[in-house]
Protein backbone atom coordinates (compact mmCIF):
# COMPACT_ATOMS: atom_id res chain seq x y z
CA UNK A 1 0.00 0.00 0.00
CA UNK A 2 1.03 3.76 -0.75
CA UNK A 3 3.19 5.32 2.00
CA UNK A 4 0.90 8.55 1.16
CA UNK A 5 -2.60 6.41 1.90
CA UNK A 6 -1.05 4.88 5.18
CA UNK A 7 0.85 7.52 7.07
CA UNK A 8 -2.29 9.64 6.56
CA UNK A 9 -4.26 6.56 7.82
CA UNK A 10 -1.92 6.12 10.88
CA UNK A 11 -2.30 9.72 11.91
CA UNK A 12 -6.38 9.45 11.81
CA UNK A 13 -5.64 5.84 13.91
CA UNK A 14 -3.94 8.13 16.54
CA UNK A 15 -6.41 10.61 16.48
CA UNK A 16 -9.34 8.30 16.80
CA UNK A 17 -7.04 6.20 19.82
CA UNK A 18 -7.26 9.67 21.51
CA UNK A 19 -10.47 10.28 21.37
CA UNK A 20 -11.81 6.92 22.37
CA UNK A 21 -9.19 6.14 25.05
CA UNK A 22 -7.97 9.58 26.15
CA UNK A 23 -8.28 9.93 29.87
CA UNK A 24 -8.20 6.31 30.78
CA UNK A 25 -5.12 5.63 32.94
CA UNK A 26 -3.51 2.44 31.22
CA UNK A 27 -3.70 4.00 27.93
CA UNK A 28 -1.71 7.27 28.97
CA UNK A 29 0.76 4.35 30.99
CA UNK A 30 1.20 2.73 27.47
CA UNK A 31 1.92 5.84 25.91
CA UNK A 32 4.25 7.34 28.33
CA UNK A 33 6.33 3.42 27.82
CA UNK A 34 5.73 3.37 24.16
CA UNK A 35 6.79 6.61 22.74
CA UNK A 36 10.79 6.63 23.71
CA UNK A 37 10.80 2.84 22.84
CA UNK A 38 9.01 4.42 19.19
CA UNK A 39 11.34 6.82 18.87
CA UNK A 40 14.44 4.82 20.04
CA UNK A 41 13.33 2.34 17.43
CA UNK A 42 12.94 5.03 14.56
CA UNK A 43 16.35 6.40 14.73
CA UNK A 44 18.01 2.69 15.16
CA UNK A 45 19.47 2.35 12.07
CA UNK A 46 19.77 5.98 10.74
CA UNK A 47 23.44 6.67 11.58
CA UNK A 48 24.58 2.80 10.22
CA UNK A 49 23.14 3.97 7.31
CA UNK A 50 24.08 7.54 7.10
CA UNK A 51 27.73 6.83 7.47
CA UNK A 52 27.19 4.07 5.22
CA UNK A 53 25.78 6.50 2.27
CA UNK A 54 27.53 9.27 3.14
CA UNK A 55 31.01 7.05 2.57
CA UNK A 56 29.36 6.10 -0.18
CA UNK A 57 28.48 9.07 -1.84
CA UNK A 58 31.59 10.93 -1.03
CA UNK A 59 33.77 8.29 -2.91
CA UNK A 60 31.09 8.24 -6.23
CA UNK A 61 31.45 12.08 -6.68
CA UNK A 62 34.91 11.91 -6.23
CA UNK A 63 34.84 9.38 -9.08
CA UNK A 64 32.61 12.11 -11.30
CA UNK A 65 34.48 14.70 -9.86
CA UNK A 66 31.11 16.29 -9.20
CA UNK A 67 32.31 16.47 -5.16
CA UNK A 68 32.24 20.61 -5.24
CA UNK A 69 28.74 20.95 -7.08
CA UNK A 70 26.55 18.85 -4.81
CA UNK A 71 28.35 19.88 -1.85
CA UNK A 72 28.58 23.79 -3.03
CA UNK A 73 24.36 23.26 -4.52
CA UNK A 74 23.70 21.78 -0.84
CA UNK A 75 25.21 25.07 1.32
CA UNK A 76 23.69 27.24 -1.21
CA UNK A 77 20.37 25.96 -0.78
CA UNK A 78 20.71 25.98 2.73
CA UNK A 79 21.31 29.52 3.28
CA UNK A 80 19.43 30.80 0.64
CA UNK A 81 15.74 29.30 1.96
CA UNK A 82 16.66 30.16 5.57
CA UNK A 83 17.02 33.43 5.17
CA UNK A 84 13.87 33.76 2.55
CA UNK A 85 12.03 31.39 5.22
CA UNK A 86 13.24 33.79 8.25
CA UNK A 87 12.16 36.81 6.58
CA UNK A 88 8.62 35.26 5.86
CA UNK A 89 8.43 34.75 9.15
CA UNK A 90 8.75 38.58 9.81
CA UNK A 91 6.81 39.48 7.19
CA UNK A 92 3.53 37.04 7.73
CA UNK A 93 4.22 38.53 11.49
CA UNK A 94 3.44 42.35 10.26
CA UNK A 95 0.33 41.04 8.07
CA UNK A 96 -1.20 39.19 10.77
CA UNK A 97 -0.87 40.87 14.04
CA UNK A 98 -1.65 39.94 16.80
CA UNK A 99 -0.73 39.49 20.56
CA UNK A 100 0.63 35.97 21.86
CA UNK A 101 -0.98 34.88 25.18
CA UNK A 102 0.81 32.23 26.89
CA UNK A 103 -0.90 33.14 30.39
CA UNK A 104 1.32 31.95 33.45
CA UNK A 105 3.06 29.10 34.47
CA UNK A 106 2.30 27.98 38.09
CA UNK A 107 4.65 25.77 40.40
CA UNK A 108 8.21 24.65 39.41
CA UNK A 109 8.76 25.62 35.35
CA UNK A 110 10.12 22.57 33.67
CA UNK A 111 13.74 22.95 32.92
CA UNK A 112 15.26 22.51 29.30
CA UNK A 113 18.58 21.18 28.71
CA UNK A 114 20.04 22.85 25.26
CA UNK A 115 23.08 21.85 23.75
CA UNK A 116 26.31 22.39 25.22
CA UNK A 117 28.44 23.92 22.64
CA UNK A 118 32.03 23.76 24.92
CA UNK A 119 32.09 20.27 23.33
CA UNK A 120 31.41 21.16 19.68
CA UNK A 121 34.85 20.35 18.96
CA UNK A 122 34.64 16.98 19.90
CA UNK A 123 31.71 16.72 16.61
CA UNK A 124 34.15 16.89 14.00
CA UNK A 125 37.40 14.63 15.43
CA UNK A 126 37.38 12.38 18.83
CA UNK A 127 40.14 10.39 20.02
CA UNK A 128 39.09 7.55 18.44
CA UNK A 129 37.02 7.40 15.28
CA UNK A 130 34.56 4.75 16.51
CA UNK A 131 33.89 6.97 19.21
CA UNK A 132 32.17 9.29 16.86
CA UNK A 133 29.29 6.64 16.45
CA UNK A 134 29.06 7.36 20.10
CA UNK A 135 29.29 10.92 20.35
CA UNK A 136 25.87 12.33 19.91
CA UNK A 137 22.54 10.79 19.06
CA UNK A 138 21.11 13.95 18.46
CA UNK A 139 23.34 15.06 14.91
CA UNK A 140 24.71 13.06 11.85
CA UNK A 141 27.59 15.92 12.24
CA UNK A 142 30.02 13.21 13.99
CA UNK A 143 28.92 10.44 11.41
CA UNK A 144 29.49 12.49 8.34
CA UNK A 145 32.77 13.47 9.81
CA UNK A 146 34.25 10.09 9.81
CA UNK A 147 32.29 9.09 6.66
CA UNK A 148 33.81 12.28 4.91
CA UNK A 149 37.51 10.96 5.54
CA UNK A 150 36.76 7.33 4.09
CA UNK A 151 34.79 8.36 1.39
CA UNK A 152 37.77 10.39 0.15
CA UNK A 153 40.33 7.55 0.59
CA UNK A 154 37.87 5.51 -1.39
CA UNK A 155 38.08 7.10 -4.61
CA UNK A 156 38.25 4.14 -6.96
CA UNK A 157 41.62 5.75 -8.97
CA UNK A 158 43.43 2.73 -8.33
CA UNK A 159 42.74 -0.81 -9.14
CA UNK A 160 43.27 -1.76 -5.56
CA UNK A 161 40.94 -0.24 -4.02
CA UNK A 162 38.15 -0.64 -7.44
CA UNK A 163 37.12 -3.53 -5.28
CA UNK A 164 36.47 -1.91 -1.98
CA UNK A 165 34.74 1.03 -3.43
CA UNK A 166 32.27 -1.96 -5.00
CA UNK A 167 31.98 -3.83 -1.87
CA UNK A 168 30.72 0.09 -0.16
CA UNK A 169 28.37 0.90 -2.27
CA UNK A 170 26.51 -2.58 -2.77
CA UNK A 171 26.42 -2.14 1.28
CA UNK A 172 24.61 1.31 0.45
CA UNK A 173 22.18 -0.66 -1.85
CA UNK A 174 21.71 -2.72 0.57
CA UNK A 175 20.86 0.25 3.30
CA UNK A 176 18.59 1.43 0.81
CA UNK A 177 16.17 -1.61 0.94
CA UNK A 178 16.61 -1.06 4.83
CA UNK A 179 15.44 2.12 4.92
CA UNK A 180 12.36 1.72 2.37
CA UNK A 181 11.92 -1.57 4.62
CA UNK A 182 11.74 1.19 7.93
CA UNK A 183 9.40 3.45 5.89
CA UNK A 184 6.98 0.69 5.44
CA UNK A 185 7.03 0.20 9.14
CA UNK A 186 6.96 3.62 10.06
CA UNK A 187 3.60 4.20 9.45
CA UNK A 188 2.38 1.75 12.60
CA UNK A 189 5.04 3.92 14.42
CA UNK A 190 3.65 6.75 13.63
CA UNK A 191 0.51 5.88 15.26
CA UNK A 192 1.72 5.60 18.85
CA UNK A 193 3.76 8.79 18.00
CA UNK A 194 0.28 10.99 16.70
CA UNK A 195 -1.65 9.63 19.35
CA UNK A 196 0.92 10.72 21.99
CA UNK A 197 1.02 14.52 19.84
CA UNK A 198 -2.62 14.77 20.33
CA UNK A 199 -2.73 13.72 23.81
CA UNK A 200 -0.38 16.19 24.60
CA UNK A 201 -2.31 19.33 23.55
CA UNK A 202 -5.05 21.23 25.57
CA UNK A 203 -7.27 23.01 22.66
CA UNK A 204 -9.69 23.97 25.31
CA UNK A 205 -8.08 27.69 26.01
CA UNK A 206 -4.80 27.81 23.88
CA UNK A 207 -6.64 27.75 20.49
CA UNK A 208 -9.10 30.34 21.50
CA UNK A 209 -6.53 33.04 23.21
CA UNK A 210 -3.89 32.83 20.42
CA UNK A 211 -6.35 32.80 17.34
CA UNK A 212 -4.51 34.37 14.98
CA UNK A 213 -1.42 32.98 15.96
CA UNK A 214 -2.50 29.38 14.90
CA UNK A 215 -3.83 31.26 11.67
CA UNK A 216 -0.26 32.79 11.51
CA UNK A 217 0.85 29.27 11.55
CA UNK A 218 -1.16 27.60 9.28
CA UNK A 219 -0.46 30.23 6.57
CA UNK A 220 3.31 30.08 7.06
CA UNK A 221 3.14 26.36 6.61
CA UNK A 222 1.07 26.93 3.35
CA UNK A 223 2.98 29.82 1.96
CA UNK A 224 6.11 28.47 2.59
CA UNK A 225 5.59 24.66 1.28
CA UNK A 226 3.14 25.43 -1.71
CA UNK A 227 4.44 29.19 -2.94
CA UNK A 228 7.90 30.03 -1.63
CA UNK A 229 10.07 26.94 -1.49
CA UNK A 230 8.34 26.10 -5.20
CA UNK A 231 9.34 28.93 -6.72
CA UNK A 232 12.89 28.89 -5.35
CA UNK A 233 13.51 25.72 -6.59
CA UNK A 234 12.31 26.92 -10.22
CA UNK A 235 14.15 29.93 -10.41
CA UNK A 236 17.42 27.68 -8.59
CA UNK A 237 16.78 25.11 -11.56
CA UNK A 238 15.58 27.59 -14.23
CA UNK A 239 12.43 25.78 -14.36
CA UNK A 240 13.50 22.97 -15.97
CA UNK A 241 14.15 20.60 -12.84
CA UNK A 242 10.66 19.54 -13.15
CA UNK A 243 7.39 20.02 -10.72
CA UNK A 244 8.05 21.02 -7.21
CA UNK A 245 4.68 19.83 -6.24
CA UNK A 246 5.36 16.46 -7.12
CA UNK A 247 8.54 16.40 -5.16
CA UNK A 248 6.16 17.20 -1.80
CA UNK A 249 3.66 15.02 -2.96
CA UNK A 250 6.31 11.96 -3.42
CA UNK A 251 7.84 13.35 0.19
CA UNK A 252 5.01 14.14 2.23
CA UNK A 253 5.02 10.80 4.29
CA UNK A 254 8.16 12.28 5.53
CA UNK A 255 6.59 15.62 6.51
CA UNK A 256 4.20 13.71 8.99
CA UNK A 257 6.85 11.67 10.54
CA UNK A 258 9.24 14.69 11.33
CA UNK A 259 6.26 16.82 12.34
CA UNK A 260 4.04 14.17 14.70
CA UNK A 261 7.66 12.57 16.13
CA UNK A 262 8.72 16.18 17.10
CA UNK A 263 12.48 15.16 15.68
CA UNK A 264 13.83 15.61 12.33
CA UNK A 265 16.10 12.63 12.42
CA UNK A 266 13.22 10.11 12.64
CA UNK A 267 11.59 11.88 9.16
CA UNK A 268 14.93 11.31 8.19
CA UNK A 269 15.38 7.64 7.40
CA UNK A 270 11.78 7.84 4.96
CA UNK A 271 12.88 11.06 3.83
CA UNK A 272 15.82 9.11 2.09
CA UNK A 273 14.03 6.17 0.79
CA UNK A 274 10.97 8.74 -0.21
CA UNK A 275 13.64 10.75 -2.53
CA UNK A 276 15.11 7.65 -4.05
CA UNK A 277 11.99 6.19 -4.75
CA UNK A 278 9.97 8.36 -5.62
CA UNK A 279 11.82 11.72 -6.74
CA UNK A 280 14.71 10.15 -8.43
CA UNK A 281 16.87 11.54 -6.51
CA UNK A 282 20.53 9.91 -7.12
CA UNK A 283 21.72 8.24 -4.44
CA UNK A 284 25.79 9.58 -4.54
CA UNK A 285 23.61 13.13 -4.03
CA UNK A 286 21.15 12.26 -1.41
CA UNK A 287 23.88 10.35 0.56
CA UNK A 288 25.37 13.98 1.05
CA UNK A 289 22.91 16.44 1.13
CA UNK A 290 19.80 14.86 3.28
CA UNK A 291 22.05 14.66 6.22
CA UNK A 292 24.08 17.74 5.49
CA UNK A 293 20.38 19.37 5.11
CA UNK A 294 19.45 18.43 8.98
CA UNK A 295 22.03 20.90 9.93
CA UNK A 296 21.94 23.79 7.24
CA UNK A 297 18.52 23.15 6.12
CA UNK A 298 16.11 24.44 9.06
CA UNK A 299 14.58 27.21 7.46
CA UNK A 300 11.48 25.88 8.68
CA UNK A 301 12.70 26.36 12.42
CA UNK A 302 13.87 29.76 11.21
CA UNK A 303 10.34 30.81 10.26
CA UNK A 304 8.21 29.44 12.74
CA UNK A 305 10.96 31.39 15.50
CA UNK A 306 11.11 34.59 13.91
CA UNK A 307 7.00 34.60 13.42
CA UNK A 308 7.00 33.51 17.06
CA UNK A 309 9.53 36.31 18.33
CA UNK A 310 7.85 39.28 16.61
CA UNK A 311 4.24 38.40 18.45
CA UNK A 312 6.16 37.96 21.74
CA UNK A 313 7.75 41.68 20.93
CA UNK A 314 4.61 42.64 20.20
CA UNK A 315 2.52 41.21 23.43
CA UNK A 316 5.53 42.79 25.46
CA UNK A 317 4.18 46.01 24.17
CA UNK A 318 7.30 46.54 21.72
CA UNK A 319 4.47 47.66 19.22
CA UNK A 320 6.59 50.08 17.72
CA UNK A 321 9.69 48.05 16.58
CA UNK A 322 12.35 49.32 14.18
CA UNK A 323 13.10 48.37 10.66
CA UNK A 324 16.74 47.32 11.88
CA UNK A 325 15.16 45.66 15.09
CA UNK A 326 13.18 43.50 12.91
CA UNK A 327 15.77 42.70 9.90
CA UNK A 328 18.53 41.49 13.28
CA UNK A 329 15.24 39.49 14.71
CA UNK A 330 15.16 37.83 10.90
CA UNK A 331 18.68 37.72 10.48
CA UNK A 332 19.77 36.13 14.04
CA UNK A 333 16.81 33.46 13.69
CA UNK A 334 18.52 32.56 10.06
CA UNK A 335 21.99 32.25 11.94
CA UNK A 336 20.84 30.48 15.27
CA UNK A 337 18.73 28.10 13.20
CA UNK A 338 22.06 26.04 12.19
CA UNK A 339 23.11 25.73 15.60
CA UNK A 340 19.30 24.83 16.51
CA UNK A 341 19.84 20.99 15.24
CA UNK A 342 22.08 19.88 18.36
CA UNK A 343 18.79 20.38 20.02
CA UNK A 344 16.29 18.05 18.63
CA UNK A 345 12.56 18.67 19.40
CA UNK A 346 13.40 22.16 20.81
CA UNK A 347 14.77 23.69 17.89
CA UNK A 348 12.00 26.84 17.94
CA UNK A 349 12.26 27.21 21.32
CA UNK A 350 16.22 27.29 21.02
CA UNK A 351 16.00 30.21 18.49
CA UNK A 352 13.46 32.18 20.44
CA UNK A 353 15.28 31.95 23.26
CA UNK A 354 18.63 33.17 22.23
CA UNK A 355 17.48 36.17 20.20
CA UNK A 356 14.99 37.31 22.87
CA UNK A 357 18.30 37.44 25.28
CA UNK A 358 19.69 40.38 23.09
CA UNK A 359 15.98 41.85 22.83
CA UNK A 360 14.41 41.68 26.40
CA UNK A 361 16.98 39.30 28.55
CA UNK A 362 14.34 40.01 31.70
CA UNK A 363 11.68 37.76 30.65
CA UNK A 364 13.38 34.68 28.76
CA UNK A 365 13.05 32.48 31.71
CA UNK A 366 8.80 32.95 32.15
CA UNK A 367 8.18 32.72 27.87
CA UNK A 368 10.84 29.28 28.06
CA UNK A 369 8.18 27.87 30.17
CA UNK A 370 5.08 29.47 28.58
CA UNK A 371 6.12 28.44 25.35
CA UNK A 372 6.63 24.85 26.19
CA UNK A 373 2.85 24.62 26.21
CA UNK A 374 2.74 25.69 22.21
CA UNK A 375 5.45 23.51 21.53
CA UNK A 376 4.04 21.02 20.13
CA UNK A 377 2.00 22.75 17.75
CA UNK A 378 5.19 24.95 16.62
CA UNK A 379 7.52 21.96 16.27
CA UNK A 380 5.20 20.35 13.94
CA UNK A 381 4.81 23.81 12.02
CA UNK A 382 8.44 24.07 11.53
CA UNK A 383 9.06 20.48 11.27
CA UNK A 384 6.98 19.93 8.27
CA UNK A 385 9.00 23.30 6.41
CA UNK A 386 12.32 21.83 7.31
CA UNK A 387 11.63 18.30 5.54
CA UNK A 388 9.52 20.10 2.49
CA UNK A 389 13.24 22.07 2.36
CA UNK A 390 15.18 19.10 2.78
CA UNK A 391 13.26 17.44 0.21
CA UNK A 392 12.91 19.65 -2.67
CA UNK A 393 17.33 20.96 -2.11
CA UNK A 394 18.29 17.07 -2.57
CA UNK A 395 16.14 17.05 -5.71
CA UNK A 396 17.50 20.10 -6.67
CA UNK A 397 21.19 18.65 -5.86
CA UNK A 398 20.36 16.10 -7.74
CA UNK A 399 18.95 17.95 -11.13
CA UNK A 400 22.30 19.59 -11.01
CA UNK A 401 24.13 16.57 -11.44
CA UNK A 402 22.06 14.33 -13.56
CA UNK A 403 18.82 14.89 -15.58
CA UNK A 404 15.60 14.56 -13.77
CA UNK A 405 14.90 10.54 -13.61
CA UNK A 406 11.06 10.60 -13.99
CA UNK A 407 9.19 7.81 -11.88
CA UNK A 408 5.90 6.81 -12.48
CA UNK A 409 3.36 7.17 -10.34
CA UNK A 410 2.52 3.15 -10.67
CA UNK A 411 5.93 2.72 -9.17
CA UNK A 412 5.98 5.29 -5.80
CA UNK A 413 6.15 4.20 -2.43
């Protein structure tokens, strides 16, 4: 069955689990067991096969010395749609106005551990290299590392090593079956995962007191996914990379599983049998730029933040903010948004956090625990940009090196 009829299906499963079961103490037990066990599961094999593809990849372009393009087409894209993405953010922000009531947070605020960047270092080189499969579980930025250095020592430019560079990339074949194997499964994942997302949201006076917020939302997601990152990736291609549309149609099973698992890395695994299989996406590019992408590619996170931080200027009674104030809000949101990755289902929160410490320092504390109560519904919002931006930049990667390899529709996951 289609990955775009059953991850749809699994999400109305969780939904209707919610309804029918929500308040009754052994289901919420379940929940509260399953979801880590879910997610643990989810992200099992993604750095095998990340390091795996990445090695992989590195070693092919090498080969057809087309190493520089995907790599320079990747960072390009990148910074290009996080700074369009950050500025729509502003600019949705100034069409729909609007102040952001997060009320107060009673008792003992829950704390949030961000990433601690004193040991950044230790992301690109460790002591050992098979410590770097041990590093962090959070970022493929220790994996590629390592998988960087062997993919360039496997350039097959001597007949020595023709038969090692073989041996690697049947092994990535072979971690692309695993990971359109994992897609297939993800969808029953995915409805433990939904049903835990709408258990965890309180509609009753959030949706109500922060109206046109959740409007704001809804038409960021839209604008960004159906106008802006569509027309980027024309002009990028010169319109002849093919439809953008069908790239988030062949991709949007992704979307749900980044957006409902609150974590980018578990979207990740069918976001790179998705783009194989249905976007033709080659697999020396997306063996680069997909994980690459869940570093530099978070305009998503970008937007959602710097929407976020202009209605929390505004409900501070900032009303009156400068042009500059609000290009640095845009801009810093853009920059903070790459460091925002080591910090996996908190990335909006990370953002807003750091640029309202330059902006109004005082309050940061109270909005890091008012916040967490719109979290989920923000971390899907950006969650589903990010992947719609990781999706379409590996297909546009991958135009650049090769022609578009149609699929039929017959033939998609």
């Amino acid at each position: 069955m289609k990955t775009w009829i059953t991850y749809p299906a699994a999400i109305i499963l969780g939904l209707s689990a919610n309804l029918l079961l929500g308040g009754w103490q052994p289901y919420e037990v379940f929940l509260g067991i399953a979801v880590p066990v879910v997610i643990q599961v989810g992200l099992y094999i993604l750095f095998p096969v990340v390091f795996i593809l990445f090695t992989a990849a590195t070693a092919s372009l090498r080969r057809y010395k087309d190493t520089i393009l995907v790599f320079s087409s990747t960072i390009l894209w990148g910074l290009v749609t996080t700074l369009f993405l950050s500025f729509l953010g502003l600019f949705l922000s100034l069409v729909l106005p609007g102040e952001l009531s997060l009320g107060t947070v009673s008792g003992n605020a829950p704390g949030v551990a961000f990433f601690e960047f004193q040991s950044f270092s230790r992301m690109f080189v460790s002591e050992n290299a098979f410590s770097q499969f041990t590093v962090s579980s959070s970022s493929l930025l220790p994996v590629m590392m390592l998988a960087l250095v062997f993919g360039i020592a496997l350039r097959p430019d001597k007949e020595a090593i023709r038969p090692a560079y073989v041996v690697v990339n049947s092994f990535a074949e072979a971690m692309m079956r695993l990971t359109r194997i994992a897609t297939i499964v993800g969808a029953v994942l995915l409805v433990i995962l939904s049903a835990d997302w709408f258990a965890s949201i309180d509609l009753s006076g959030i949706l109500m007191a922060n109206l046109w917020y959740f409007i704001g939302l809804v038409v960021a997601v839209v604008a960004s996914v159906l106008i802006l990152l569509p027309l980027l990736f024309g002009l990028f291609t010169l319109f002849k990379g093919g439809n953008p549309y069908r790239i988030l149609v062949g991709t949007f099973p992704a979307m749900l599983s980044a957006g409902f698992s609150g974590n980018i890395l578990f979207g990740a695994t069918p976001l790179i049998a998705l783009s194989q299989r249905n976007n033709g996406v080659r697999k020396r590019v997306l063996g680069i730029s997909i994980p690459l992408f869940t570093i530099l590619g978070r305009g998503g996170s970008a937007l959602i933040a710097s929407f976020t931080i202009m209605h929390l200027m505004q409900s501070s009674g900032s009303s009156q903010l400068s042009l500059q104030t609000m290009i640095l809000i845009a801009l810093f949101s853009a920059l903070f948004s790459f460091g925002a990755s080591f910090t996996p289902g908190l990335e909006v929160l990370f953002i807003v956090i750091l640029v309202l410490r330059g902006f109004m320092s005082g309050a940061t504390t109270q909005i890091q625990a008012s916040l967490l109560v719109l979290l989920p519904f923000i971390q899907l919002a950006a969650l589903i940009v990010d992947t719609a931006v990781i999706a379409i930049g590996s297909a546009f990667s991958s135009r650049i090196v090769s022609p578009d390899d149609r699929v039929p529709i017959e033939e998609m996951m």
